[in-house]
C-alpha atoms as a PDB file:
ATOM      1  CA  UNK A   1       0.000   0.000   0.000  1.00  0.00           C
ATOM      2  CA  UNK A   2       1.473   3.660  -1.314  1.00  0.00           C
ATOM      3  CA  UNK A   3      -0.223   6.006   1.846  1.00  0.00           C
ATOM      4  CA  UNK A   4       0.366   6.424   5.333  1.00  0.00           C
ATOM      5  CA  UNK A   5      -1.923   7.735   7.775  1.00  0.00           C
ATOM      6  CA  UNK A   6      -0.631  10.073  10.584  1.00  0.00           C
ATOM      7  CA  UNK A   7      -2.688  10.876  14.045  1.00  0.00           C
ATOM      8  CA  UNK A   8      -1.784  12.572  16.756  1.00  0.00           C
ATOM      9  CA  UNK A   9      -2.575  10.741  19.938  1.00  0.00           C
ATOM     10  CA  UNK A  10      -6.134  12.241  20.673  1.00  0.00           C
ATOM     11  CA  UNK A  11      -7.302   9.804  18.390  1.00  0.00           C
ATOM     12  CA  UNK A  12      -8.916   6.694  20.284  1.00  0.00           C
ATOM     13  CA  UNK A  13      -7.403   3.700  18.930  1.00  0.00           C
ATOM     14  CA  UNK A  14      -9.371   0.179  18.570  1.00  0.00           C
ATOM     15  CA  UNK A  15      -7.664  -3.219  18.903  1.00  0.00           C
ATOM     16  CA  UNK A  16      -7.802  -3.393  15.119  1.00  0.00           C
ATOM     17  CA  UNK A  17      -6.000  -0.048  14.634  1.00  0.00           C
ATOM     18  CA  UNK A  18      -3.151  -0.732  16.640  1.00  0.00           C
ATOM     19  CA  UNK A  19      -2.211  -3.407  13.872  1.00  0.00           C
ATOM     20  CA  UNK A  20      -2.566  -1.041  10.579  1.00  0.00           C
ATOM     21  CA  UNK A  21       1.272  -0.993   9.509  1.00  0.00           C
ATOM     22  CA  UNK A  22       0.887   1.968   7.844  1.00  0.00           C
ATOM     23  CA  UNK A  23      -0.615   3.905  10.790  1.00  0.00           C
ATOM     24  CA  UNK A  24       1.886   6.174  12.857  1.00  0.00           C
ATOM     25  CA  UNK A  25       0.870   8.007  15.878  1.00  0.00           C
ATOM     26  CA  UNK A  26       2.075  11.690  16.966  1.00  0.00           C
ATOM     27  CA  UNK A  27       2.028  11.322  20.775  1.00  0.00           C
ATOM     28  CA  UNK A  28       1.203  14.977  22.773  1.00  0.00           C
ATOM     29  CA  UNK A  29       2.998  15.436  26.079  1.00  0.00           C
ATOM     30  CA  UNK A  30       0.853  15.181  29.411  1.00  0.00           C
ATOM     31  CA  UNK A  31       1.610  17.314  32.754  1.00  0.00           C
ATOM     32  CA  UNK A  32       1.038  17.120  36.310  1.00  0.00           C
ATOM     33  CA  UNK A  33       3.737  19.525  37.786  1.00  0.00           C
ATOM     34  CA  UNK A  34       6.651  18.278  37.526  1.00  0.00           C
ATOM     35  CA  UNK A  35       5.717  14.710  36.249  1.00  0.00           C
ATOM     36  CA  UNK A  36       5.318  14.592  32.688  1.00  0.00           C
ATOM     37  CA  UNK A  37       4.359  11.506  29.689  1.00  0.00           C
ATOM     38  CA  UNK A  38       4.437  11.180  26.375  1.00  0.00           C
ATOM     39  CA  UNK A  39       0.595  10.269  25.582  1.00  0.00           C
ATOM     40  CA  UNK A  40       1.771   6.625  23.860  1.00  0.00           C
ATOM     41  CA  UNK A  41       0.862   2.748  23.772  1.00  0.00           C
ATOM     42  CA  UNK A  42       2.509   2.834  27.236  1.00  0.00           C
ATOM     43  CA  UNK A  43      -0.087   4.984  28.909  1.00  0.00           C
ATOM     44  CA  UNK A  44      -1.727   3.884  31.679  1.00  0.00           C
ATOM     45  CA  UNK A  45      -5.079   5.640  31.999  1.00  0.00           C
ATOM     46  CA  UNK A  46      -5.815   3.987  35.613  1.00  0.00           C
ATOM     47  CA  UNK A  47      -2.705   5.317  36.715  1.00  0.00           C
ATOM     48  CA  UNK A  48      -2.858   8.859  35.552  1.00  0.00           C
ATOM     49  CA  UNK A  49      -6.333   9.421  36.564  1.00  0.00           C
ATOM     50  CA  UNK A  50      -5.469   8.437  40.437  1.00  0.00           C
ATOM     51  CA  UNK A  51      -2.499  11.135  40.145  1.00  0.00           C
ATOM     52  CA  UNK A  52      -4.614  13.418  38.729  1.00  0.00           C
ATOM     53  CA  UNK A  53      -6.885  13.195  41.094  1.00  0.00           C
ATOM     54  CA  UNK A  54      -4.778  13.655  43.574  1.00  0.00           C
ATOM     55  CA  UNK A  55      -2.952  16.409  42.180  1.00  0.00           C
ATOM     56  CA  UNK A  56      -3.986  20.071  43.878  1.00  0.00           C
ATOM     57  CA  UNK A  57      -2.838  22.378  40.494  1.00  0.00           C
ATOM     58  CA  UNK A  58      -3.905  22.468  36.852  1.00  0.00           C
ATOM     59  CA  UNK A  59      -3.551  19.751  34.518  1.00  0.00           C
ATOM     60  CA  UNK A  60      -1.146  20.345  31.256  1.00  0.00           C
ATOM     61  CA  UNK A  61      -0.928  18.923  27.681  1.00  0.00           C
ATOM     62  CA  UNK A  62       1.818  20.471  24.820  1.00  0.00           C
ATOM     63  CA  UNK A  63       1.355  19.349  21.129  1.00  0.00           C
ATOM     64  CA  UNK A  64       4.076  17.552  19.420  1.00  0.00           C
ATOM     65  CA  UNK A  65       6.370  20.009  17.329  1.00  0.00           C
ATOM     66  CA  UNK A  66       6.176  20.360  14.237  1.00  0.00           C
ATOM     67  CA  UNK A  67       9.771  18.681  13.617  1.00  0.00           C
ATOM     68  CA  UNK A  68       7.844  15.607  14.840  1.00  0.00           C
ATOM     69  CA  UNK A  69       5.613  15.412  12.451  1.00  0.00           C
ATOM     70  CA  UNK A  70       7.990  16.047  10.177  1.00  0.00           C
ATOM     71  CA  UNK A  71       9.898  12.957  10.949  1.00  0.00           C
ATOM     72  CA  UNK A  72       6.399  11.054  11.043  1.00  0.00           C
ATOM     73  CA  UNK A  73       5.650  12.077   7.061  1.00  0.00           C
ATOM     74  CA  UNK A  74       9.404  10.337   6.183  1.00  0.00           C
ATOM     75  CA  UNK A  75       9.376   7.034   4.331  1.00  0.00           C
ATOM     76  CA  UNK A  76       8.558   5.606   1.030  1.00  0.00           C
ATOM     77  CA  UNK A  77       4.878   5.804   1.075  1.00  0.00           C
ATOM     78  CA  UNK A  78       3.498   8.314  -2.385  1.00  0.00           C
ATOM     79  CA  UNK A  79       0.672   9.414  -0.080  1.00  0.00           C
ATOM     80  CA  UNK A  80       0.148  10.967   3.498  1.00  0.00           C
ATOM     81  CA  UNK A  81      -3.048  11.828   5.497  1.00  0.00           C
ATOM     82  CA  UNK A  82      -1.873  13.622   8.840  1.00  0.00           C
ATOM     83  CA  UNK A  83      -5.110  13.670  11.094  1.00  0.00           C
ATOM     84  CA  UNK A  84      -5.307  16.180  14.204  1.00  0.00           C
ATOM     85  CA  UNK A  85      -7.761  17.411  16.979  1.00  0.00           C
ATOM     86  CA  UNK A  86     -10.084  20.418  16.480  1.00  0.00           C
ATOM     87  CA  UNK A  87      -7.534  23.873  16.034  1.00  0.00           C
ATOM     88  CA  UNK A  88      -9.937  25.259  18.273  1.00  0.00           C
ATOM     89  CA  UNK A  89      -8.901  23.151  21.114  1.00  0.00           C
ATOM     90  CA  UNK A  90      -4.957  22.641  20.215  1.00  0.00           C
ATOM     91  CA  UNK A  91      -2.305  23.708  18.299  1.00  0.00           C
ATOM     92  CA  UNK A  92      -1.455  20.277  17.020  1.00  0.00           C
ATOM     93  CA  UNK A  93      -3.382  21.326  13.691  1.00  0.00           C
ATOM     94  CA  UNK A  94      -1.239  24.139  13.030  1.00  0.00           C
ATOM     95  CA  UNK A  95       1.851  21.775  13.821  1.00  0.00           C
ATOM     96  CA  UNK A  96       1.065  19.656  11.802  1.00  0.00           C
ATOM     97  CA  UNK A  97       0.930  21.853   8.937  1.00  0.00           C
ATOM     98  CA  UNK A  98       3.973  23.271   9.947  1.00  0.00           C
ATOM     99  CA  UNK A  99       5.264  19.776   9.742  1.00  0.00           C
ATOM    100  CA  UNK A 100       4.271  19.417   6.370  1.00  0.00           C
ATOM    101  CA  UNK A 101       6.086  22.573   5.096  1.00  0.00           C
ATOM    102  CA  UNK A 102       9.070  21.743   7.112  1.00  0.00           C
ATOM    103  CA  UNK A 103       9.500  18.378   5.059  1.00  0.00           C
ATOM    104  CA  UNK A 104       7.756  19.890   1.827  1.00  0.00           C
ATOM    105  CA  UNK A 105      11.243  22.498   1.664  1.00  0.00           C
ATOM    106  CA  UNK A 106      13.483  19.746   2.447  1.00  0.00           C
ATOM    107  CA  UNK A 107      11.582  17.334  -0.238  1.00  0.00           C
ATOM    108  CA  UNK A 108       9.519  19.000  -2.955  1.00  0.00           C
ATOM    109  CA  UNK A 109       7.389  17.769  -4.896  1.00  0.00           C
ATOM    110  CA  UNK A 110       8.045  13.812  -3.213  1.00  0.00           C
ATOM    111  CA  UNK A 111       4.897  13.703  -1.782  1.00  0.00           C
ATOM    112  CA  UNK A 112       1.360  14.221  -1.867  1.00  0.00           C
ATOM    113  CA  UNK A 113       0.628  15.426   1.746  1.00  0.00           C
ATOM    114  CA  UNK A 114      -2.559  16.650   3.199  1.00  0.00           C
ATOM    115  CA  UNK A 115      -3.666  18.074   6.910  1.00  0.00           C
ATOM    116  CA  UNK A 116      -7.348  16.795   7.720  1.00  0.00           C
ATOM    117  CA  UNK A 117      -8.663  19.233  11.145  1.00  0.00           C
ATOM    118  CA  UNK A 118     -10.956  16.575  12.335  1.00  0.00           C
ATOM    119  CA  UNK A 119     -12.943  19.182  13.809  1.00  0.00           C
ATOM    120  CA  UNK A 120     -13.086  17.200  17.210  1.00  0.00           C
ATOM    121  CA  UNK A 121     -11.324  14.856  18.762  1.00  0.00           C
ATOM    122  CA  UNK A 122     -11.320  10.894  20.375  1.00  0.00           C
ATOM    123  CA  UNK A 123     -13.581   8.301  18.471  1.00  0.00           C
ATOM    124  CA  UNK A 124     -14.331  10.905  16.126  1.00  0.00           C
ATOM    125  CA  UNK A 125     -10.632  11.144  15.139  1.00  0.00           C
ATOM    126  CA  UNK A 126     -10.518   7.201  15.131  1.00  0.00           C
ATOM    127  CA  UNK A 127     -13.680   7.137  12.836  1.00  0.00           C
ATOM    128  CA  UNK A 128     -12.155   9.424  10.307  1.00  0.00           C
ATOM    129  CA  UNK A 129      -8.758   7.716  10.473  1.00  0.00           C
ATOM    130  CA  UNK A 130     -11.288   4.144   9.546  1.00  0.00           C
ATOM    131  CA  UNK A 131     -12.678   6.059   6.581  1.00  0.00           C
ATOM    132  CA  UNK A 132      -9.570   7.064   5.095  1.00  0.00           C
ATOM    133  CA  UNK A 133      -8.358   3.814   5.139  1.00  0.00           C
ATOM    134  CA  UNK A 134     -11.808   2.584   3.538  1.00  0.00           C
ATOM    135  CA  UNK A 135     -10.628   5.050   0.939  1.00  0.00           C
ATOM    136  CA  UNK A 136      -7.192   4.359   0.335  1.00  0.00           C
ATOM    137  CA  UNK A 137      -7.665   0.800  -0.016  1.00  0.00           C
ATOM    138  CA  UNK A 138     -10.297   0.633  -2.562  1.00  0.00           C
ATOM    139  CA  UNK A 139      -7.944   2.556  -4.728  1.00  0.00           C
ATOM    140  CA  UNK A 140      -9.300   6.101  -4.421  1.00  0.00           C
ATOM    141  CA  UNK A 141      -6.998   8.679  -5.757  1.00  0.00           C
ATOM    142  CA  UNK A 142      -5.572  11.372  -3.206  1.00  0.00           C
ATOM    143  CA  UNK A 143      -7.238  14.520  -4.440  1.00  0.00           C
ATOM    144  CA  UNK A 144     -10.841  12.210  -4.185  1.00  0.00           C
ATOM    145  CA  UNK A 145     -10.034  11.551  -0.831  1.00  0.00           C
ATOM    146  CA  UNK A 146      -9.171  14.288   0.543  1.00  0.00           C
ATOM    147  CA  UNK A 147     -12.190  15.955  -0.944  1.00  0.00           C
ATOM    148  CA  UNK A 148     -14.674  13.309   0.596  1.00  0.00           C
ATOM    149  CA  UNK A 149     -12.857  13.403   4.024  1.00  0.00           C
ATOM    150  CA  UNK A 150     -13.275  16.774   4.332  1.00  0.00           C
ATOM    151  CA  UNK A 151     -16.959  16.606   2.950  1.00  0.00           C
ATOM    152  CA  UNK A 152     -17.410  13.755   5.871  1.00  0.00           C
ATOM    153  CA  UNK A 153     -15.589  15.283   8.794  1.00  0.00           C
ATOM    154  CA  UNK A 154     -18.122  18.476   8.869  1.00  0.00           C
ATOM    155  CA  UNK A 155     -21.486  16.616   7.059  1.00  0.00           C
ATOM    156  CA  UNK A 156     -21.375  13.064   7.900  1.00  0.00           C
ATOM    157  CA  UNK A 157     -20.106  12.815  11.808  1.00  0.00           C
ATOM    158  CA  UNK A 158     -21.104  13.826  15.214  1.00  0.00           C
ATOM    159  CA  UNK A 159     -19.874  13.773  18.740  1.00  0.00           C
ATOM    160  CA  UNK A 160     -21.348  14.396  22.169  1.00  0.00           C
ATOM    161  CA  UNK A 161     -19.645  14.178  25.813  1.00  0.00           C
ATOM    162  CA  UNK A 162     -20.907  14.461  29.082  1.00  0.00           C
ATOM    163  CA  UNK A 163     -18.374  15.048  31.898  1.00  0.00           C
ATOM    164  CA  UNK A 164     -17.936  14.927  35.718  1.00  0.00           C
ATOM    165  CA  UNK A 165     -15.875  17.685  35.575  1.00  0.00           C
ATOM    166  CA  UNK A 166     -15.035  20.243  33.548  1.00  0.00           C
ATOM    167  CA  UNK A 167     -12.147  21.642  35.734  1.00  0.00           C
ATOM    168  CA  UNK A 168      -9.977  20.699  33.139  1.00  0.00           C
ATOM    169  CA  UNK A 169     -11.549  22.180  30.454  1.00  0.00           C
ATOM    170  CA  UNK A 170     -12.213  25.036  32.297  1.00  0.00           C
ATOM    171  CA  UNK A 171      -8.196  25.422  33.457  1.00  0.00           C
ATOM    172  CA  UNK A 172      -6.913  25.198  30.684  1.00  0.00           C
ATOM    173  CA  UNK A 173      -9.394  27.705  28.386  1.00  0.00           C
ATOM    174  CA  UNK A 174     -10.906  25.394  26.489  1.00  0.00           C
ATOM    175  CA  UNK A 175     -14.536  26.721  27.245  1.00  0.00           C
ATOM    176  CA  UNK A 176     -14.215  29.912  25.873  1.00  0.00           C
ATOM    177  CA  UNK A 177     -16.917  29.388  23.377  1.00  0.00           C
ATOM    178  CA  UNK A 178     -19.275  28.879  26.172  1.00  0.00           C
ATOM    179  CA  UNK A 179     -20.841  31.986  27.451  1.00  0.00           C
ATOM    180  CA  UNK A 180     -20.113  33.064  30.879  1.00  0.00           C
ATOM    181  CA  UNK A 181     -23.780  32.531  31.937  1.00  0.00           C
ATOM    182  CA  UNK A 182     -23.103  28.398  31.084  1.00  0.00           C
ATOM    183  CA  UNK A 183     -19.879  28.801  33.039  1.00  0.00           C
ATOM    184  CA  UNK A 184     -21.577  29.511  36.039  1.00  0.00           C
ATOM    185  CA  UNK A 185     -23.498  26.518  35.916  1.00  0.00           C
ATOM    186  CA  UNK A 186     -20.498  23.657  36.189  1.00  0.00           C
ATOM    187  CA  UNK A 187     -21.508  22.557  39.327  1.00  0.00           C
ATOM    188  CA  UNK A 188     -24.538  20.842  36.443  1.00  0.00           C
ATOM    189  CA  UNK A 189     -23.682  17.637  34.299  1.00  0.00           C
ATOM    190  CA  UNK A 190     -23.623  20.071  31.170  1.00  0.00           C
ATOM    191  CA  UNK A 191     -24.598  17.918  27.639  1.00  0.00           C
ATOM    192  CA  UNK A 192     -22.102  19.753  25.156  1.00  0.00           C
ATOM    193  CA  UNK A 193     -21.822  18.759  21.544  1.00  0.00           C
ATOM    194  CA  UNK A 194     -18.348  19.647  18.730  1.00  0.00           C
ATOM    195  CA  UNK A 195     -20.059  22.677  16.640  1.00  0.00           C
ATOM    196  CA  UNK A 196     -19.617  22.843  12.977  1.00  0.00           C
ATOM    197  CA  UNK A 197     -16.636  25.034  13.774  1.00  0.00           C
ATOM    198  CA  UNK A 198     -14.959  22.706  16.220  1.00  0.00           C
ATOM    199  CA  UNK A 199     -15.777  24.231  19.145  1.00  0.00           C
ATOM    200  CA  UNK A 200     -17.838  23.312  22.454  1.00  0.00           C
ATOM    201  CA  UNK A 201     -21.578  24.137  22.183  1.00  0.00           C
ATOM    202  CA  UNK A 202     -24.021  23.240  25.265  1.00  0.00           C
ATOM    203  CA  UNK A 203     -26.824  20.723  24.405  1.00  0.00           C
ATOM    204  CA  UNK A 204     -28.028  20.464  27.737  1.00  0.00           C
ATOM    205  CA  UNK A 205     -27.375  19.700  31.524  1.00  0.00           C
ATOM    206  CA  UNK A 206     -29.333  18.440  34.309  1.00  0.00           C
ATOM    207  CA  UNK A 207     -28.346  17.776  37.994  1.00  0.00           C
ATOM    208  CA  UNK A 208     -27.855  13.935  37.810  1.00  0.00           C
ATOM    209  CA  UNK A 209     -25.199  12.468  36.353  1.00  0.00           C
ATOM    210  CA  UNK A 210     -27.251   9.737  34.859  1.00  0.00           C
ATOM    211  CA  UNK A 211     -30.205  11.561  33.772  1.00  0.00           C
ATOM    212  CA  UNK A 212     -27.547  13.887  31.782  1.00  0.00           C
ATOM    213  CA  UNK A 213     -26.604  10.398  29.969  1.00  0.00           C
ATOM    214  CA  UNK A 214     -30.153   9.457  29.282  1.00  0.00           C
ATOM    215  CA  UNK A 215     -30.690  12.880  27.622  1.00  0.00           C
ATOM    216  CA  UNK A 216     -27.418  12.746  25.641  1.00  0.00           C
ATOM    217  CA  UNK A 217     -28.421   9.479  24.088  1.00  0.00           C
ATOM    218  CA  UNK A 218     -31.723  10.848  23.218  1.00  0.00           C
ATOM    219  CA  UNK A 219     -30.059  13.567  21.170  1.00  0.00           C
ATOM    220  CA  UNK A 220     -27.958  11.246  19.073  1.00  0.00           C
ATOM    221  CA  UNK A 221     -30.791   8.904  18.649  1.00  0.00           C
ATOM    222  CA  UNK A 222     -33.063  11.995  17.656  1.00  0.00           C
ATOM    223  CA  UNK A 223     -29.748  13.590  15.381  1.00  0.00           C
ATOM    224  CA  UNK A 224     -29.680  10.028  13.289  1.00  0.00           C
ATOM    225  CA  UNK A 225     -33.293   9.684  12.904  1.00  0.00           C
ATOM    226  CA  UNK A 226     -34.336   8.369   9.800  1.00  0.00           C
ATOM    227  CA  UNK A 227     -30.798   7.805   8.351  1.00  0.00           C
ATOM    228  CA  UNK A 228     -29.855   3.921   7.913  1.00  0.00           C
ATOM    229  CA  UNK A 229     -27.165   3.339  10.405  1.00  0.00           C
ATOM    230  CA  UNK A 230     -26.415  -0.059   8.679  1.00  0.00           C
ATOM    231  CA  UNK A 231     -22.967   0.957   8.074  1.00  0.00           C
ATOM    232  CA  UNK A 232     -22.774   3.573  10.678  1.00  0.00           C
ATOM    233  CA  UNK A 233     -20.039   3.345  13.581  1.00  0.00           C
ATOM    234  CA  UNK A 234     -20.430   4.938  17.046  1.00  0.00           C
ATOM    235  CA  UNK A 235     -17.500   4.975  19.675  1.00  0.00           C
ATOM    236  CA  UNK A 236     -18.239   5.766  23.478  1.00  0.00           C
ATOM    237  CA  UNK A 237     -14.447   6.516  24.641  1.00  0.00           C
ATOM    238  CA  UNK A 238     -14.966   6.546  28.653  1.00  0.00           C
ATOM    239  CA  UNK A 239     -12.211   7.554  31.584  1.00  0.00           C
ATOM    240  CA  UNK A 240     -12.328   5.065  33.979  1.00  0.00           C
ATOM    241  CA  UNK A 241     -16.146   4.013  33.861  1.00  0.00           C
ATOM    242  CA  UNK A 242     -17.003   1.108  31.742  1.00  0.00           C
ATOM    243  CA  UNK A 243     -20.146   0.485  33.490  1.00  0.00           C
ATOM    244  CA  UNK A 244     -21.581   4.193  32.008  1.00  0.00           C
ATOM    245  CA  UNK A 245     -20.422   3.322  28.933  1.00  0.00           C
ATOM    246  CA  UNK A 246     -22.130  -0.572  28.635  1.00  0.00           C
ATOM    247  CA  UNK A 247     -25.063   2.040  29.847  1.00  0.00           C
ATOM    248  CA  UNK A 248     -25.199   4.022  27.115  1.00  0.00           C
ATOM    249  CA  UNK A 249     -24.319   1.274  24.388  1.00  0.00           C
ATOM    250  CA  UNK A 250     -27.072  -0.549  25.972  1.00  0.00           C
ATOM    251  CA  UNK A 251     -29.684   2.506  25.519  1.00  0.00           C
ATOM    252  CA  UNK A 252     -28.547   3.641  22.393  1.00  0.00           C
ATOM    253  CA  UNK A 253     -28.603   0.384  20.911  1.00  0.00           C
ATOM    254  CA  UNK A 254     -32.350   0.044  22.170  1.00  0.00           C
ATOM    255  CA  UNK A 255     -33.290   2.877  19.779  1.00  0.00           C
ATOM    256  CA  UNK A 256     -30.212   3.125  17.137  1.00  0.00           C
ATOM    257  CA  UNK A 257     -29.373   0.587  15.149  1.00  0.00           C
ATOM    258  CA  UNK A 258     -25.721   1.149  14.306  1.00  0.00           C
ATOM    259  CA  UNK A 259     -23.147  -1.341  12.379  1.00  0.00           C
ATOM    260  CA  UNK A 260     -20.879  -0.815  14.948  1.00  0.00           C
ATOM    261  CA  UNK A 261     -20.815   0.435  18.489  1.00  0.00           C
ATOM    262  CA  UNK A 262     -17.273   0.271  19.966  1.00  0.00           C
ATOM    263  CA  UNK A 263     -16.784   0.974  23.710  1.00  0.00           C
ATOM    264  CA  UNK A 264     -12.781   2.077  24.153  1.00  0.00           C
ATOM    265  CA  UNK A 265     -10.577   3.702  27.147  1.00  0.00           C
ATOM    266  CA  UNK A 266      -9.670   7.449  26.525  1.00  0.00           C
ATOM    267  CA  UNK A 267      -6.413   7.787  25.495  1.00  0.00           C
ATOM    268  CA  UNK A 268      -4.200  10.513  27.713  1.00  0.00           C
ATOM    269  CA  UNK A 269      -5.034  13.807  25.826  1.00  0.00           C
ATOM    270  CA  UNK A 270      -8.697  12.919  26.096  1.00  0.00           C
ATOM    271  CA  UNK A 271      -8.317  11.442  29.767  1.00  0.00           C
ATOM    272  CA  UNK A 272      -6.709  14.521  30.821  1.00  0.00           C
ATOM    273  CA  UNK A 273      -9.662  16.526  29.577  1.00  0.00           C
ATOM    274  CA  UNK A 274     -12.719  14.644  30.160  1.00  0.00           C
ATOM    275  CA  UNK A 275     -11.224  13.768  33.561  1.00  0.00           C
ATOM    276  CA  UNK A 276     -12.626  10.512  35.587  1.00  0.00           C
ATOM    277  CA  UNK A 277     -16.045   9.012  34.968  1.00  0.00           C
ATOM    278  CA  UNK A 278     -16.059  11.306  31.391  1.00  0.00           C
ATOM    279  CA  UNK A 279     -17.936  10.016  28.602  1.00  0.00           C
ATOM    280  CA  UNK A 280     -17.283  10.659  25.053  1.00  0.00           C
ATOM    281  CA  UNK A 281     -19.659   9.982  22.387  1.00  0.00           C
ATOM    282  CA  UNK A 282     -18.697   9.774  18.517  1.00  0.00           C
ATOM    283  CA  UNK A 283     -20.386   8.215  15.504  1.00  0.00           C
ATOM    284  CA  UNK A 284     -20.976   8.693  11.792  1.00  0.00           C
ATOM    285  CA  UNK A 285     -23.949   9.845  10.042  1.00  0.00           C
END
């Protein structure tokens, strides 16, 4: 196979993933003071979630440099798809393209490179990286795919998440598209949804935790209403609470009938952020 696909490590990996040979992964860097990962195959989400819960100042994540990805796009493969979390939420976007100048001035002309902003991040990321594959295996050429990934990044996915806390979040800035009157209420399970944009838009909230579930599955169900789901994939990515998300597999699939429903730990970036007991909800439309 001439392509390669390139994530950075917000994207939620499935068993079957983690044996494409011609996937490579861009791994961020996660902080808790002075201790500090790389967010790899290695991390232990168990682990980090009992230090970060026990850590009194404000979680950190830096995006890999663009030198990085630059070493990521080398070998012999005609074709590379670099895939990266919302620019609204991280700078790994912009890195990336960096990246891809970097070895563009050093190479011209070797490659055909392209920089998909997935718009979101977690299963969504994973359910893009699945459909470029699709692509790229039945023979698609590279200006065709990048034109349909696009198209199906901002028409044809979806992704809701439901959190415990939004400390995190909050921290680190990553709310700023929420008005100040939504800020006030965090003390609610808040529903929020990615935006066409890429940003964080409130859905909903509600006191209980699982009540806040129950509604968030009754928004996707409503969102995919009518559309055969047949070949449809959702991914709940959860931090540290598989029992929410058999809960919400179990109620979605009561209503929804998707392909595929995949349950999957966070990885680190996405631990970090949705912090323990934080669901993440991602499918295709």
């Amino acid at each position: 196979m001439d392509y390669k696909i390139i994530a950075d490590s917000c994207c939620d990996l499935t068993e079957d993933m983690k044996s494409w040979s011609n996937l490579t992964m861009v791994p961020l860097t996660l902080q808790l003071g002075d201790y500090s990962i790389e967010d790899n195959a290695d991390f232990d989400q168990d682990d980090f979630i009992a230090r970060m819960d026990s850590f009194s100042g404000v979680p950190r994540s830096a995006c890999p440099s663009p030198q990085a990805f630059a070493k990521a796009i080398e070998g012999p493969e005609k074709n590379v798809y670099l895939l990266t979390i919302t620019d609204k939420l991280s700078g790994c976007y912009n890195s990336a393209l960096q990246g891809k100048m970097l070895y563009e001035e050093e190479h011209p002309g070797e490659k055909n490179i392209h920089v998909f902003n997935s718009l979101a991040t977690s299963g969504l990321e994973t359910i893009v990286a699945q459909e470029i594959k699709r692509l790229a295996d039945s023979g698609a050429p590279f200006d065709e795919i990048v034109e349909k990934v696009t198209d199906y990044i901002s028409n044809h996915t979806a992704l809701y998440f439901c959190l415990e806390s939004l400390d995190a979040l909050r921290n680190n800035g990553r709310l700023f598209s929420l008005a100040a009157t939504v800020i006030k209420k965090l003390k609610m399970k808040l529903i929020c949804h990615r935006s066409s944009e890429g940003t964080i838009g409130l859905s909903g909230q509600d006191f209980a935790s699982k009540r806040a579930l129950s509604k968030m599955c009754d928004m996707i169900c409503s969102d995919v209403e009518g559309i055969d789901l047949s070949d449809k994939k959702l991914i709940i990515s959860h931090v540290c609470c598989p029992d929410k998300a058999e809960m919400i597999k179990s109620k979605i699939s009561e209503k929804c009938a998707f392909g595929e429903i995949i349950i999957l730990k966070a990885s680190g970036l996405n631990s970090l952020y949705a912090s323990n007991g934080g669901i993440i909800v991602s499918y295709s439309k």
